[in-house]
PDB file of N, CA and C in Angstrom:
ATOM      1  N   UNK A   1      -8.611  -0.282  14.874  1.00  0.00           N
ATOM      2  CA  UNK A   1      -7.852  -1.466  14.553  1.00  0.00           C
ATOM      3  C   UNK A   1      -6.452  -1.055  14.140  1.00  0.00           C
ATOM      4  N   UNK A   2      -5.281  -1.773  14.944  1.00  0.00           N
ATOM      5  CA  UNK A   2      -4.540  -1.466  14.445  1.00  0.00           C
ATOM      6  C   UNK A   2      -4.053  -1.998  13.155  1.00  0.00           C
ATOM      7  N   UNK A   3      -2.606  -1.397  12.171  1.00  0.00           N
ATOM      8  CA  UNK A   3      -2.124  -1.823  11.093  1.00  0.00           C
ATOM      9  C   UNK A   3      -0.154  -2.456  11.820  1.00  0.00           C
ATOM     10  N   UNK A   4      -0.257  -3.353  10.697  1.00  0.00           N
ATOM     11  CA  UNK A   4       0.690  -3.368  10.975  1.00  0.00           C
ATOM     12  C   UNK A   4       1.920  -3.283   9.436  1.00  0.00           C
ATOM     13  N   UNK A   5       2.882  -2.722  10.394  1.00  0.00           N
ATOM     14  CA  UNK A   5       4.272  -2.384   9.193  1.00  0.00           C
ATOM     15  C   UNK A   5       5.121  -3.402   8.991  1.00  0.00           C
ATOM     16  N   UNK A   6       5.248  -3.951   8.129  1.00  0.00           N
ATOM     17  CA  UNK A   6       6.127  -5.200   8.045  1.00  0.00           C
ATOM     18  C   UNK A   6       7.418  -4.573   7.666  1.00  0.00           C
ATOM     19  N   UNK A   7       8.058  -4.980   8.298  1.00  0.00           N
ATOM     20  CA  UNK A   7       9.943  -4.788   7.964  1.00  0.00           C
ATOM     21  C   UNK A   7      10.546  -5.450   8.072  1.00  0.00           C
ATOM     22  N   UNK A   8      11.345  -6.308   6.544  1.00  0.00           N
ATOM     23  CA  UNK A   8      11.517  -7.610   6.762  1.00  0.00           C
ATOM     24  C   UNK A   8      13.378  -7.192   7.070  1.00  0.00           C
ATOM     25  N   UNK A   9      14.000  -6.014   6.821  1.00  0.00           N
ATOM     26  CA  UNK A   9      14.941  -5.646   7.412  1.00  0.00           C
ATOM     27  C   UNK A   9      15.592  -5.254   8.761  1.00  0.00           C
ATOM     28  N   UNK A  10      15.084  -5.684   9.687  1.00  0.00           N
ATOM     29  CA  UNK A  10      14.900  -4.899  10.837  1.00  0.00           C
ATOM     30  C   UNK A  10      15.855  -4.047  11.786  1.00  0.00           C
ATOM     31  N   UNK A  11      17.217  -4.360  11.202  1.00  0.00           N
ATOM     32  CA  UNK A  11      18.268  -3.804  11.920  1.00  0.00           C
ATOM     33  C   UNK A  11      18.325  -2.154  11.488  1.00  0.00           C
ATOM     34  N   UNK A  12      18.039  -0.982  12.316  1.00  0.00           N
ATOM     35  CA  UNK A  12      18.051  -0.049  12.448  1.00  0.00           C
ATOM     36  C   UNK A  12      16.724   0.382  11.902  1.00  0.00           C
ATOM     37  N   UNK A  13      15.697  -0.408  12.026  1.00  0.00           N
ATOM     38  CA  UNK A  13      14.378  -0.426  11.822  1.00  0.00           C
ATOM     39  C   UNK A  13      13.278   1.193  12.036  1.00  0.00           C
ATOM     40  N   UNK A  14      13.474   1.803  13.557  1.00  0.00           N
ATOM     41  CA  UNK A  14      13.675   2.876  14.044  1.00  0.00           C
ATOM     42  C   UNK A  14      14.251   3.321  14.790  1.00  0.00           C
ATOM     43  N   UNK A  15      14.754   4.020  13.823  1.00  0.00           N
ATOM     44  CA  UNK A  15      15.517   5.149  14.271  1.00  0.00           C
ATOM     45  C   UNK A  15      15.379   6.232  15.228  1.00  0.00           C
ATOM     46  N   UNK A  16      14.297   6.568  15.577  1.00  0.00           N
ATOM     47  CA  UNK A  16      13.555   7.074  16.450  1.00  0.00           C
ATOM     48  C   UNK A  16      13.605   6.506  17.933  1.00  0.00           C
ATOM     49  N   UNK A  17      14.114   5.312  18.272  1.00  0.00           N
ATOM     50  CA  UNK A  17      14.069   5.116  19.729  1.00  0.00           C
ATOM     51  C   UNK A  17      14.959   5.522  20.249  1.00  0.00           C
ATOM     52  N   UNK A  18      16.482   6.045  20.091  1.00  0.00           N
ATOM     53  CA  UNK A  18      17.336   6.672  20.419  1.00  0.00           C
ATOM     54  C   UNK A  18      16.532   8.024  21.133  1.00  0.00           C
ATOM     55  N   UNK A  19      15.717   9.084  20.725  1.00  0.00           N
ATOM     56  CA  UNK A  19      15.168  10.011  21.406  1.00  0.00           C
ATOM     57  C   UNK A  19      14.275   9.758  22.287  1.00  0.00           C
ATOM     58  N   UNK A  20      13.226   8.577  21.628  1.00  0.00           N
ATOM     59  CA  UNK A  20      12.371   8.450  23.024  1.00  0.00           C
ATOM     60  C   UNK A  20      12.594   7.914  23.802  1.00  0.00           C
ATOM     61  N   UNK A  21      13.721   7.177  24.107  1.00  0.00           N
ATOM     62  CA  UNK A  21      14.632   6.712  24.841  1.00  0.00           C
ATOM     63  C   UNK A  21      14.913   8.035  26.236  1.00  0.00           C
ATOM     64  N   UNK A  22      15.514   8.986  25.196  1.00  0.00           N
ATOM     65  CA  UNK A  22      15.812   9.643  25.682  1.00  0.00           C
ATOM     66  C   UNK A  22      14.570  10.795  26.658  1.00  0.00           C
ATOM     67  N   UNK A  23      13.642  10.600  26.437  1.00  0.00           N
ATOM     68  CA  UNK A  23      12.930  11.399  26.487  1.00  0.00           C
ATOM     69  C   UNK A  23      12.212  10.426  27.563  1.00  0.00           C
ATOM     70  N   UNK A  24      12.754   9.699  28.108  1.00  0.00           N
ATOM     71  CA  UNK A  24      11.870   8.477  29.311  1.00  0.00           C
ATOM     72  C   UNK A  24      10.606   7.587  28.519  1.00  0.00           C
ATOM     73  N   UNK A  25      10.738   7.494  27.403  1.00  0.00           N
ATOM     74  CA  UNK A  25       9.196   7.159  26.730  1.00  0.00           C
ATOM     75  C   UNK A  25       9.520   5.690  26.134  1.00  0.00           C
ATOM     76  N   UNK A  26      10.603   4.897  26.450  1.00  0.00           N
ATOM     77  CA  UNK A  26      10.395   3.868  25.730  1.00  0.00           C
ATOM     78  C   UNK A  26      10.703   2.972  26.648  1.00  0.00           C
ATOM     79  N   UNK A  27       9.595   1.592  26.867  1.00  0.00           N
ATOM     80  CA  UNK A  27       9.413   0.496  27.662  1.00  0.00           C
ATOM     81  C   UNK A  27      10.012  -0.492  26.933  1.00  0.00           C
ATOM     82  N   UNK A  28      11.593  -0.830  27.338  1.00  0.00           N
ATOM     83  CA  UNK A  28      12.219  -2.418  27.153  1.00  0.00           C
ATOM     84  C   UNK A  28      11.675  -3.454  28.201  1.00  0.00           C
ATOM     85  N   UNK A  29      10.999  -4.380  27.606  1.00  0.00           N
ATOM     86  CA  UNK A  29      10.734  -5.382  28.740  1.00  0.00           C
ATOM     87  C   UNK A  29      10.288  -6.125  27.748  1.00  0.00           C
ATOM     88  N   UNK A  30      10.703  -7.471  28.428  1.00  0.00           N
ATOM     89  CA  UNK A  30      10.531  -8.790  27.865  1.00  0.00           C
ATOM     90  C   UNK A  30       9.552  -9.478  28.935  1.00  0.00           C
ATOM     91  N   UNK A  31       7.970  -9.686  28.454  1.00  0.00           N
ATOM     92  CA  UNK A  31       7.246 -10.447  29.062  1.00  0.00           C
ATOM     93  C   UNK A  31       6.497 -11.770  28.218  1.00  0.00           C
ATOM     94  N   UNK A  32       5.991 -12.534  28.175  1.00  0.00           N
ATOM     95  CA  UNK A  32       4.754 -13.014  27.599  1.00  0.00           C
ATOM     96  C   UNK A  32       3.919 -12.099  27.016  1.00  0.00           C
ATOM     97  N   UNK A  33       3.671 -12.494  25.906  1.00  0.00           N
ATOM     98  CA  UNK A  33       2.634 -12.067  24.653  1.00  0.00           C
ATOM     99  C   UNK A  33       1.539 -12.928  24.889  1.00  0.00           C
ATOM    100  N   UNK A  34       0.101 -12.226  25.260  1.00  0.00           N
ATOM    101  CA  UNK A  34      -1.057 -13.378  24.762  1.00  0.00           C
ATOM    102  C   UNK A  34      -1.717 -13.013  23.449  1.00  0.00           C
ATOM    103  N   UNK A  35      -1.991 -13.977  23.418  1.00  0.00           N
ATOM    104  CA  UNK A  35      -2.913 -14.255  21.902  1.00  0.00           C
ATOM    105  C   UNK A  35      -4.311 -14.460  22.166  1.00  0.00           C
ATOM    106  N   UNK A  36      -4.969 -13.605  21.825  1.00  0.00           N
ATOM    107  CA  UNK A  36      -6.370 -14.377  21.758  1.00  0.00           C
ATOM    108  C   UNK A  36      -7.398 -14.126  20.552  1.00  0.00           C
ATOM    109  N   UNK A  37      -7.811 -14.873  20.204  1.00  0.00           N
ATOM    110  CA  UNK A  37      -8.875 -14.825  18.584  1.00  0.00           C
ATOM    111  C   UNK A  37     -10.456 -14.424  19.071  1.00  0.00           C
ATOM    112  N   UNK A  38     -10.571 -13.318  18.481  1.00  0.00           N
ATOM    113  CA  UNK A  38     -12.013 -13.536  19.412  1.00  0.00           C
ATOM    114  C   UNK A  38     -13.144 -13.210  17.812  1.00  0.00           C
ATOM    115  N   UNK A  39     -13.810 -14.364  18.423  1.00  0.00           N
ATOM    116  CA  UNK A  39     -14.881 -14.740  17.405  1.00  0.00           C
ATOM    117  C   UNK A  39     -15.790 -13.768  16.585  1.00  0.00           C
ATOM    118  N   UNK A  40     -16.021 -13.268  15.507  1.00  0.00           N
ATOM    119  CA  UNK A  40     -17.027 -11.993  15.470  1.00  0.00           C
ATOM    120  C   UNK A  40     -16.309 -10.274  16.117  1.00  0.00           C
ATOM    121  N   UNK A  41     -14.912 -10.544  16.174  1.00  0.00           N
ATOM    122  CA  UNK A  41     -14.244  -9.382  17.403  1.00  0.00           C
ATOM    123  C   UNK A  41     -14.333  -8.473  15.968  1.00  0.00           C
ATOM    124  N   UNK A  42     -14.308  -8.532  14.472  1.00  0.00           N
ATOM    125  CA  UNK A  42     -14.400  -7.335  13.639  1.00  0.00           C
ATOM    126  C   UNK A  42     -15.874  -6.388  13.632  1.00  0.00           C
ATOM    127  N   UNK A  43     -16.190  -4.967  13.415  1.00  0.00           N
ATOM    128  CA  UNK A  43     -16.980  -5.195  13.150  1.00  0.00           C
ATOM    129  C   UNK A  43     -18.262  -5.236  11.684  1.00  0.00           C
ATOM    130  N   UNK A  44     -17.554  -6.054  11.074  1.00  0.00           N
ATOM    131  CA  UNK A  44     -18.039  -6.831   9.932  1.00  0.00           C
ATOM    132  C   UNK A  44     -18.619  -8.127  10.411  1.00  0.00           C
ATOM    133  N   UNK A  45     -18.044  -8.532  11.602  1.00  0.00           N
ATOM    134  CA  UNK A  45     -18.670  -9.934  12.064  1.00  0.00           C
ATOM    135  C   UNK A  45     -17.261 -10.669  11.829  1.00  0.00           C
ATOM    136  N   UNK A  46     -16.542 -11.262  11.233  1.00  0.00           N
ATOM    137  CA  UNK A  46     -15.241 -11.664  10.860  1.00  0.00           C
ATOM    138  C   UNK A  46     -14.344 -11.253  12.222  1.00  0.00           C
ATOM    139  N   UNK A  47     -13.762 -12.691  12.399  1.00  0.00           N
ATOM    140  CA  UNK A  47     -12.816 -12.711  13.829  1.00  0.00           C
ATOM    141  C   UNK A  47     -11.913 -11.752  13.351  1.00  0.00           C
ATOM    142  N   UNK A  48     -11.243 -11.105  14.728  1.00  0.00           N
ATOM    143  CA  UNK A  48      -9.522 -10.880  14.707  1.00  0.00           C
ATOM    144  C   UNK A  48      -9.231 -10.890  16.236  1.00  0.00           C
ATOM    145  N   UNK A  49      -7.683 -10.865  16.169  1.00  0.00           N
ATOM    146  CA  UNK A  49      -7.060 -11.345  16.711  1.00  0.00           C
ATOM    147  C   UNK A  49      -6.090 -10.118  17.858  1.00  0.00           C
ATOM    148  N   UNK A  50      -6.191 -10.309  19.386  1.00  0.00           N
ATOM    149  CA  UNK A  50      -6.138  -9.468  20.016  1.00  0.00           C
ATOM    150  C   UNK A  50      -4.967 -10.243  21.134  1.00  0.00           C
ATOM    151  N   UNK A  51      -3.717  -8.838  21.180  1.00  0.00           N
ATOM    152  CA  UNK A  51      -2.840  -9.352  21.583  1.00  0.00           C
ATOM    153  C   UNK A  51      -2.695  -8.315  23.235  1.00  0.00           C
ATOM    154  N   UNK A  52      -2.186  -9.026  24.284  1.00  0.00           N
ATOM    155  CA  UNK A  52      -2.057  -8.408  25.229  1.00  0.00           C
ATOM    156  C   UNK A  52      -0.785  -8.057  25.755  1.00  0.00           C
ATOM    157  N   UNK A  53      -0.312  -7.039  26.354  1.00  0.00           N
ATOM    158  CA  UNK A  53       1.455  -6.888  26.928  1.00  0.00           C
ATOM    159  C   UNK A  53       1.078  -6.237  28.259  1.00  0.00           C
ATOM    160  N   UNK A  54       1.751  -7.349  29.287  1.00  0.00           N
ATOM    161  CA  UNK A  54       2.137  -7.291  30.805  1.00  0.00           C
ATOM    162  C   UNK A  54       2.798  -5.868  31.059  1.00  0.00           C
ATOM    163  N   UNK A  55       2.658  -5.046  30.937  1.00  0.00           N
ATOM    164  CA  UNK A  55       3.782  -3.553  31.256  1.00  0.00           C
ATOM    165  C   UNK A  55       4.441  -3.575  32.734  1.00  0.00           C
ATOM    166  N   UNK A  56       5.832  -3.468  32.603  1.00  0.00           N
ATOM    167  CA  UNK A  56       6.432  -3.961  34.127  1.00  0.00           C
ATOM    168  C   UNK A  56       6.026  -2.801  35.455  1.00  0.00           C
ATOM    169  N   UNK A  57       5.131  -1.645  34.719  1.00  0.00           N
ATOM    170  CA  UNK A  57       4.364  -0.778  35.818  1.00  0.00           C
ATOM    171  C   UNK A  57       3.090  -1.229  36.197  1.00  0.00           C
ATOM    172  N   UNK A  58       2.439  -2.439  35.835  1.00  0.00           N
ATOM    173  CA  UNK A  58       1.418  -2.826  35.881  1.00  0.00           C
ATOM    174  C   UNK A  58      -0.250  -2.899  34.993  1.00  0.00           C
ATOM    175  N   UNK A  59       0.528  -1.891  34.020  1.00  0.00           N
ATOM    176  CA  UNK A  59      -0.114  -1.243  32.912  1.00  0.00           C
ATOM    177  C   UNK A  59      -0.682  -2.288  32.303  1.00  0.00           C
ATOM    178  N   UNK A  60      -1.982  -2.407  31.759  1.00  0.00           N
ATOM    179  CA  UNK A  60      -1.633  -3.946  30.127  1.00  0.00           C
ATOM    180  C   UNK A  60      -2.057  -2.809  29.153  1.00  0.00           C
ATOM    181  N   UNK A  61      -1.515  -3.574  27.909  1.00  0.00           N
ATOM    182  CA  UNK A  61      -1.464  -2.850  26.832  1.00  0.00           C
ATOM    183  C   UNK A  61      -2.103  -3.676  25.693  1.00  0.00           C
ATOM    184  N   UNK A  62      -3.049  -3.543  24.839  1.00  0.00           N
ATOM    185  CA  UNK A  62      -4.219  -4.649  24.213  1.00  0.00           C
ATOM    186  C   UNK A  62      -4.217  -3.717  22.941  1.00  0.00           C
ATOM    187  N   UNK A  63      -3.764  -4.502  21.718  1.00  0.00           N
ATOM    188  CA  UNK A  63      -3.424  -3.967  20.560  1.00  0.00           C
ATOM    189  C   UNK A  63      -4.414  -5.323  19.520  1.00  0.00           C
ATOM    190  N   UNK A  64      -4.760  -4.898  18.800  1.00  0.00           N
ATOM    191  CA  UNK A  64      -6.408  -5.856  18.002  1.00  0.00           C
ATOM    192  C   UNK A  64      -6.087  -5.268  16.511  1.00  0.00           C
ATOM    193  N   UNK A  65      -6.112  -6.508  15.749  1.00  0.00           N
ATOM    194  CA  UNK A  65      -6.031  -6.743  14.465  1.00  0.00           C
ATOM    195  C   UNK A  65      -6.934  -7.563  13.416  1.00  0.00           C
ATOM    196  N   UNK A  66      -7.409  -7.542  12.738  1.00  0.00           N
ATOM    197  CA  UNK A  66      -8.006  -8.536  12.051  1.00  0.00           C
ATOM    198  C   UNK A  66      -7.450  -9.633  11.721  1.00  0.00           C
ATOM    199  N   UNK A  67      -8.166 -11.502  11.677  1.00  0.00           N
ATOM    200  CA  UNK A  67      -7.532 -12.149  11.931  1.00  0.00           C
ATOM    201  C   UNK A  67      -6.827 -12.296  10.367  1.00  0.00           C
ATOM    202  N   UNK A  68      -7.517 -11.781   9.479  1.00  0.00           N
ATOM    203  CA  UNK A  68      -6.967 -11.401   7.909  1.00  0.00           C
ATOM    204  C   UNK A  68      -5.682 -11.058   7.982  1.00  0.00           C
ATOM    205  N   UNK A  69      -5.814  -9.593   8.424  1.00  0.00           N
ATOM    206  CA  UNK A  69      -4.616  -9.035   8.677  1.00  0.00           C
ATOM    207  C   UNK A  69      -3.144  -9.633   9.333  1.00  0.00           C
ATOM    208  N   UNK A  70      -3.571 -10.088  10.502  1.00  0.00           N
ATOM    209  CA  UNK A  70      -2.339 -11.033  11.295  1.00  0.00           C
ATOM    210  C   UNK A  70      -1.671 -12.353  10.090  1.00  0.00           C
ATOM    211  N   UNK A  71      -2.558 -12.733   9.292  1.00  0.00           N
ATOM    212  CA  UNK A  71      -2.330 -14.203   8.672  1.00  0.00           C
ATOM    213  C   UNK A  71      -1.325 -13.732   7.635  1.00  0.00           C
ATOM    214  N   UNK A  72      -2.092 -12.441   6.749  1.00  0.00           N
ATOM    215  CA  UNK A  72      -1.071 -11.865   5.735  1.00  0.00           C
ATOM    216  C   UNK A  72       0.433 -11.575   6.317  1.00  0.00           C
ATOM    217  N   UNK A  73       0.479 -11.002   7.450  1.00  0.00           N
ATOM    218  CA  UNK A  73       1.637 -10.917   7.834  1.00  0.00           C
ATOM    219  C   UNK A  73       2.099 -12.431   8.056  1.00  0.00           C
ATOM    220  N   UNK A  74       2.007 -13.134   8.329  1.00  0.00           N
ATOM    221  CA  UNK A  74       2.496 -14.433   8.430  1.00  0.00           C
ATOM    222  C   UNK A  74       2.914 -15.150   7.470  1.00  0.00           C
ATOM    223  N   UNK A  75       2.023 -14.550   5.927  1.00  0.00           N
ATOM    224  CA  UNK A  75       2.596 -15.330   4.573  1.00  0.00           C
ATOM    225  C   UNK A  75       3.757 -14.663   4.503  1.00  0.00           C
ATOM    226  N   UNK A  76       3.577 -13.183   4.742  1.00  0.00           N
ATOM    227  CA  UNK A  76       4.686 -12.258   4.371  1.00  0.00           C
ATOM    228  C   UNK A  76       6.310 -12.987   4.789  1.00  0.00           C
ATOM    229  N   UNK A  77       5.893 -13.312   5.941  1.00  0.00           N
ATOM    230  CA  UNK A  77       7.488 -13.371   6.718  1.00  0.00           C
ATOM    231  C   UNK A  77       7.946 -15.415   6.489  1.00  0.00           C
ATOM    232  N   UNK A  78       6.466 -15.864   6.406  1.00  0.00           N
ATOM    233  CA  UNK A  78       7.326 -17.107   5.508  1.00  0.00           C
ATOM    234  C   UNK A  78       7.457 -17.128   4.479  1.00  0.00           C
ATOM    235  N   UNK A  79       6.933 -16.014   3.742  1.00  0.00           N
ATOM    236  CA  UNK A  79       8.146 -15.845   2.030  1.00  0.00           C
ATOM    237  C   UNK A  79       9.245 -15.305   2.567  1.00  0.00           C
ATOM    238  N   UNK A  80       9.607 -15.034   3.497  1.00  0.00           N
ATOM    239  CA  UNK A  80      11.092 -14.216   3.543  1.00  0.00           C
ATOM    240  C   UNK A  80      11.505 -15.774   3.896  1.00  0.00           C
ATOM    241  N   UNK A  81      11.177 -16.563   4.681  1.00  0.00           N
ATOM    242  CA  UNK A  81      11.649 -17.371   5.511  1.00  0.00           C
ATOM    243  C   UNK A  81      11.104 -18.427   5.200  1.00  0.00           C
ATOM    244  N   UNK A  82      11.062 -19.341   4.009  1.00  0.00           N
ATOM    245  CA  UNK A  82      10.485 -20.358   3.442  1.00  0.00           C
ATOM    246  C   UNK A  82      10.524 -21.254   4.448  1.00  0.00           C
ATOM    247  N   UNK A  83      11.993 -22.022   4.787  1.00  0.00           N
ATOM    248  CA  UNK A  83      12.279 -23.045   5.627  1.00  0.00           C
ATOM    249  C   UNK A  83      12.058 -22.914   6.849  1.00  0.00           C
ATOM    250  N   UNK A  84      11.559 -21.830   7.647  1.00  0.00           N
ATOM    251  CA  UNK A  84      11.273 -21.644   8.936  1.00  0.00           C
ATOM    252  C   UNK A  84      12.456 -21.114   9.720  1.00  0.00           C
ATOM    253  N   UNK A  85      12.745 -21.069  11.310  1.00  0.00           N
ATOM    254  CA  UNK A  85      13.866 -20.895  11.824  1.00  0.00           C
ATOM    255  C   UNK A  85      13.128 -21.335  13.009  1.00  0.00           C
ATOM    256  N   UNK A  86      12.591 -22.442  13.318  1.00  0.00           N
ATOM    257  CA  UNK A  86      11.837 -23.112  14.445  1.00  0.00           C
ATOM    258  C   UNK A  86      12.061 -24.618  14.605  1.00  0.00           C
TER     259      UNK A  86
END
């Protein structure tokens, strides 16, 4: 399962893509994100939440979180962002 890093600063966030950049290792592409909740997907029994990325080589890329986990991040960033930006 992955974790996730919240950075509510994000400008120069990592620093690190400048090399893997350089190094052919970093995929810019803007596709659709899916979402999907899958029922019982922990295994505690407790849903989470599994996200998919289109890779423009044909690749998909499927990264899974607990649906706990995803929500906390969500309080997180509407305390930064009380009023929304939507």
């Amino acid at each position: 399962m992955l974790q996730f890093h919240v950075i509510l600063n994000g400008d120069g966030a990592w620093p690190d893509l400048e090399v893997i950049a350089a190094l052919g290792k970093l995929i810019e592409y803007q596709s659709d994100i899916s979402v999907a909740v899958l029922e019982g997907g922990m295994e505690s029994g407790k849903p989470s939440v599994s996200f998919r990325f289109d890779l423009p080589d044909g690749r998909v890329l499927i990264a899974q979180t607990s649906l706990r986990l995803f929500l906390q991040v969500a309080d997180i960033l509407s305390a930064k962002y009380p009023d929304g930006y939507y």
